[in-house]
Every structure is written in C-alpha cells, then in structure tokens.
N, C-alpha and C. Protein backbone atom coordinates (compact mmCIF):
# COMPACT_ATOMS: atom_id res chain seq x y z
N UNK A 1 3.55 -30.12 -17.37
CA UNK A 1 2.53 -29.25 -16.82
C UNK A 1 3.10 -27.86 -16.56
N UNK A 2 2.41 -26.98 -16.40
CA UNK A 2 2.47 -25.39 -16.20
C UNK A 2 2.89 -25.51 -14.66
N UNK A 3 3.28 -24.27 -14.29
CA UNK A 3 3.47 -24.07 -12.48
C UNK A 3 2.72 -22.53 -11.97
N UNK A 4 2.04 -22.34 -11.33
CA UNK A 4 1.90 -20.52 -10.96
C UNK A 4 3.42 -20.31 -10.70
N UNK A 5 3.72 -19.32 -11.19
CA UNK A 5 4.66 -18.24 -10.66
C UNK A 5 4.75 -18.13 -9.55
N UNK A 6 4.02 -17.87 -8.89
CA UNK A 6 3.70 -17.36 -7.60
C UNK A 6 4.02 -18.49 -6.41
N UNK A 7 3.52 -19.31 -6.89
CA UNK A 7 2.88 -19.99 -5.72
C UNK A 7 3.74 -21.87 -6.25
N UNK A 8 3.98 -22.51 -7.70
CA UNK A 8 4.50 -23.50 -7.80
C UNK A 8 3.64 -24.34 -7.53
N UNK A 9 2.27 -24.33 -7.86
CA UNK A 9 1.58 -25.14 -7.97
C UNK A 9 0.92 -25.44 -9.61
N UNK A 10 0.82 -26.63 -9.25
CA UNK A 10 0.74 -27.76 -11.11
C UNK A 10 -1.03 -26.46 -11.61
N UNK A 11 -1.06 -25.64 -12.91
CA UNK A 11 -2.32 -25.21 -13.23
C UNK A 11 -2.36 -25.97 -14.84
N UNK A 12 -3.39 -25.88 -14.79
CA UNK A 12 -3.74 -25.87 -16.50
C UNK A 12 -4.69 -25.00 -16.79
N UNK A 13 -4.64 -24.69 -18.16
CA UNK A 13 -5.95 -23.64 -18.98
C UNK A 13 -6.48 -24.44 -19.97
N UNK A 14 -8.13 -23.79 -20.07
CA UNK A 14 -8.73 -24.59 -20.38
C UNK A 14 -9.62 -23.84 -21.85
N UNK A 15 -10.18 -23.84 -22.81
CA UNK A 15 -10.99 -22.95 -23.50
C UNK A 15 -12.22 -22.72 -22.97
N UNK A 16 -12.56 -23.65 -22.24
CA UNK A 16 -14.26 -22.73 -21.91
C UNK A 16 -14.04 -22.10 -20.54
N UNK A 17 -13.14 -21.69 -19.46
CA UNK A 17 -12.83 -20.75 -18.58
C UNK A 17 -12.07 -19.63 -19.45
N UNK A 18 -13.16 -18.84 -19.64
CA UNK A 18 -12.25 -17.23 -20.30
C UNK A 18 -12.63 -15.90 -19.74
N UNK A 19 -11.88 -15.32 -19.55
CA UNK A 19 -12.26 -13.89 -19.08
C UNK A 19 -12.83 -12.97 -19.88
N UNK A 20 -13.62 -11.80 -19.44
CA UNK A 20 -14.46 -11.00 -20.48
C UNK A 20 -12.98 -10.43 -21.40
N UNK A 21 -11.94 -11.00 -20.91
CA UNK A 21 -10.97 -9.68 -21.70
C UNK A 21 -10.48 -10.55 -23.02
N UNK A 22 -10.63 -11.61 -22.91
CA UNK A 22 -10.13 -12.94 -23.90
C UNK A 22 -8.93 -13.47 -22.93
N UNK A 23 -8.79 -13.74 -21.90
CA UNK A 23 -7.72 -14.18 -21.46
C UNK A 23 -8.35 -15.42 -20.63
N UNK A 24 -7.39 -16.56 -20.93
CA UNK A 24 -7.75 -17.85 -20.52
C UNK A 24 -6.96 -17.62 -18.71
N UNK A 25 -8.30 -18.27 -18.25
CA UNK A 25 -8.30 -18.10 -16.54
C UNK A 25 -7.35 -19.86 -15.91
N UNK A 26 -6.39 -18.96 -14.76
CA UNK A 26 -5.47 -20.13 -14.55
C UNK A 26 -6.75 -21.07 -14.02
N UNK A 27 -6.50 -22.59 -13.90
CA UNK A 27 -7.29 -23.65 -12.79
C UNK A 27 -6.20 -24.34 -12.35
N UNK A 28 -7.19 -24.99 -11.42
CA UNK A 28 -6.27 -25.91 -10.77
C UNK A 28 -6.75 -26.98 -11.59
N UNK A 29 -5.84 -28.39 -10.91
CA UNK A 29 -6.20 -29.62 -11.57
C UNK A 29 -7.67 -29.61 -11.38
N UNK A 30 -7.94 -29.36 -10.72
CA UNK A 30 -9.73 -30.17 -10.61
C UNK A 30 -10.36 -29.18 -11.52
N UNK A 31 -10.18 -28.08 -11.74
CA UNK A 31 -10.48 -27.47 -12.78
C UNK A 31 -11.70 -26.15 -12.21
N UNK A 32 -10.98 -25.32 -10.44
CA UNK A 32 -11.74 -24.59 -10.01
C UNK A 32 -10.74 -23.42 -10.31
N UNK A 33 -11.11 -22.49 -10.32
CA UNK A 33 -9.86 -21.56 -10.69
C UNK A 33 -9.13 -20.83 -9.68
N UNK A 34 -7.54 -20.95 -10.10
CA UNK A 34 -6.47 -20.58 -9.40
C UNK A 34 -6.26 -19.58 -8.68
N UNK A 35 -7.27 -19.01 -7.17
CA UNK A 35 -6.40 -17.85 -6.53
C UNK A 35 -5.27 -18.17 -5.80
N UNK A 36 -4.07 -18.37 -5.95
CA UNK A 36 -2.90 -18.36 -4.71
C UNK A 36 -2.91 -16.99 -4.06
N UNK A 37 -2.38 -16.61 -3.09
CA UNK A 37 -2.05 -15.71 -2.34
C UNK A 37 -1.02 -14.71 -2.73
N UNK A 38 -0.05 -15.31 -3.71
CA UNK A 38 0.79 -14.40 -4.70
C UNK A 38 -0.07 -13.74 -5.78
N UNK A 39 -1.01 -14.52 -6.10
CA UNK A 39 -1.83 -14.11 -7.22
C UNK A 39 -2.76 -12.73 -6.86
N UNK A 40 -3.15 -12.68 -5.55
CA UNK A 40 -3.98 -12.06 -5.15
C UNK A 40 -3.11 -10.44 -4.53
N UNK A 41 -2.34 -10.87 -4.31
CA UNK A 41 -1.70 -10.33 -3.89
C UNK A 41 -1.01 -8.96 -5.10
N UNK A 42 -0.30 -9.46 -6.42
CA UNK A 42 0.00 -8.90 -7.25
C UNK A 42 -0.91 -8.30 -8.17
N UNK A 43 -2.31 -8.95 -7.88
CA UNK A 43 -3.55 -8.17 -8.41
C UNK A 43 -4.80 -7.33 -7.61
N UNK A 44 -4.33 -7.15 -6.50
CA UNK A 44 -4.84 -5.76 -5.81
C UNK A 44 -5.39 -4.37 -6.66
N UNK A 45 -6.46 -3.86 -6.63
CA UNK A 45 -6.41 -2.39 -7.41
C UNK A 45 -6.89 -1.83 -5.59
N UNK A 46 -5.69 -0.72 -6.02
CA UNK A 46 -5.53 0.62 -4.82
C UNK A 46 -6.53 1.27 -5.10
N UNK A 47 -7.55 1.99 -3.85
CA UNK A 47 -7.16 3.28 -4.36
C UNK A 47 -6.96 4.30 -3.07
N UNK A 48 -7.69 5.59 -3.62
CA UNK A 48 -7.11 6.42 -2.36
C UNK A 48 -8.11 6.76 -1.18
N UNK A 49 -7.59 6.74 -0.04
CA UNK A 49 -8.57 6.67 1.34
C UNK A 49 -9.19 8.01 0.91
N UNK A 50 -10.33 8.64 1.47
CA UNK A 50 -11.11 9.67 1.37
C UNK A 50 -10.39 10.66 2.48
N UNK A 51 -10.11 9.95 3.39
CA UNK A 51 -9.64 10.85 4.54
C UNK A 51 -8.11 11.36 4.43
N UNK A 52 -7.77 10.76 4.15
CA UNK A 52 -5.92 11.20 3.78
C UNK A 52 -5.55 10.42 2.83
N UNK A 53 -6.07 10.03 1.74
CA UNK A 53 -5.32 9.59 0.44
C UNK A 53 -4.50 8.85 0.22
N UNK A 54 -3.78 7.85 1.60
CA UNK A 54 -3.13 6.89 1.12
C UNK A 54 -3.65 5.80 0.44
N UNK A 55 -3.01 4.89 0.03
CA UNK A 55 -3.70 3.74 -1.05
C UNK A 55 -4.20 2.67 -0.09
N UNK A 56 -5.47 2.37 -0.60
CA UNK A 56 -5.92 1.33 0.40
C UNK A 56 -7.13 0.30 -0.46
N UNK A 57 -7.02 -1.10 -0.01
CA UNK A 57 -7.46 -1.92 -1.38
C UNK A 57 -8.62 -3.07 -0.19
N UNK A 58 -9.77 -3.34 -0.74
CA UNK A 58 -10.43 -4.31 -0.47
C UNK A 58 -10.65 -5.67 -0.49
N UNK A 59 -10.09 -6.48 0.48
CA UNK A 59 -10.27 -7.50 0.56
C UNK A 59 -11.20 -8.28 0.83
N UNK A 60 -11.88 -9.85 0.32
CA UNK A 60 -13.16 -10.68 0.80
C UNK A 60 -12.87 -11.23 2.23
N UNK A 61 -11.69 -11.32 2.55
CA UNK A 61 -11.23 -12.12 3.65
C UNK A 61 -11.38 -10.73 4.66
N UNK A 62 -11.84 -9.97 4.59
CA UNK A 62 -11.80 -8.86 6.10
C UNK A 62 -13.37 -7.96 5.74
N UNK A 63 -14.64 -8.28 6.30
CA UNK A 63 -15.65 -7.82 5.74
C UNK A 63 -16.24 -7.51 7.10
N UNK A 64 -17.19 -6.44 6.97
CA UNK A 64 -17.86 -6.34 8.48
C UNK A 64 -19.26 -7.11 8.59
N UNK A 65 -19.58 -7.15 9.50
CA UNK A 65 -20.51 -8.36 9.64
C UNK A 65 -21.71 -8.51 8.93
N UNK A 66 -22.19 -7.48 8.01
CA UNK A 66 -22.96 -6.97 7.39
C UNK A 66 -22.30 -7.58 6.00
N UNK A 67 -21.49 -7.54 5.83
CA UNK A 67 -20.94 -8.41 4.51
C UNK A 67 -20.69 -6.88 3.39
N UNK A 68 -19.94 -5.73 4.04
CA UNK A 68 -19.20 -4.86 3.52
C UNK A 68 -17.89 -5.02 3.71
C-alpha cells in the first residue's frame, strides 16, 4: 500500500476520484478523500492582507458565525 507523506497513513487512488487538473485525488481506505493536516497545511494559497500586506490564508475550521 501507498503512505501520505505527511501524515503515514495507508491511501489508495482510484480512477473515478479525479481532479479538474487530471490528477488522481489521494483517499483513504474507505474511499473518502485524504485531508491530513500536513496536506492542508502544504497546500494553503496566501495572499496579501488589504491593510498591511502580509500573507494571510483562509481556513474552514475558523469561520464567523455567519459562515464567512
């Protein structure tokens, strides 16, 4: 079996999970697909705050109650 990188957990790929880009999407065994926390982590897109321009990225796990 395969391992994430990240994370060392058992994935497999499958042909009918594919991404619009042609790239086969990790799963887990049960066959839901693979976010680990390394994964998520190394695939962040930045960008820059409006107010002072440091890099700053959106997460699902921190939303305001309104679901922004």
């Amino acid at each position: 079996m395969i391992e994430c990188r990240y994370c060392e957990t058992e994935i497999i790929f499958s042909d009918l999970h594919i991404n619009p880009s042609g790239k086969k999407i990790p799963l887990n065994l049960n066959e839901t697909p693979h976010r680990c926390n390394g994964w998520l982590v190394q695939n962040r897109k930045y960008y820059p705050c409006r107010k002072c321009q440091k890099p700053i990225y959106f997460d699902d796990h921190q939303k305001t109650d309104k679901g922004k």
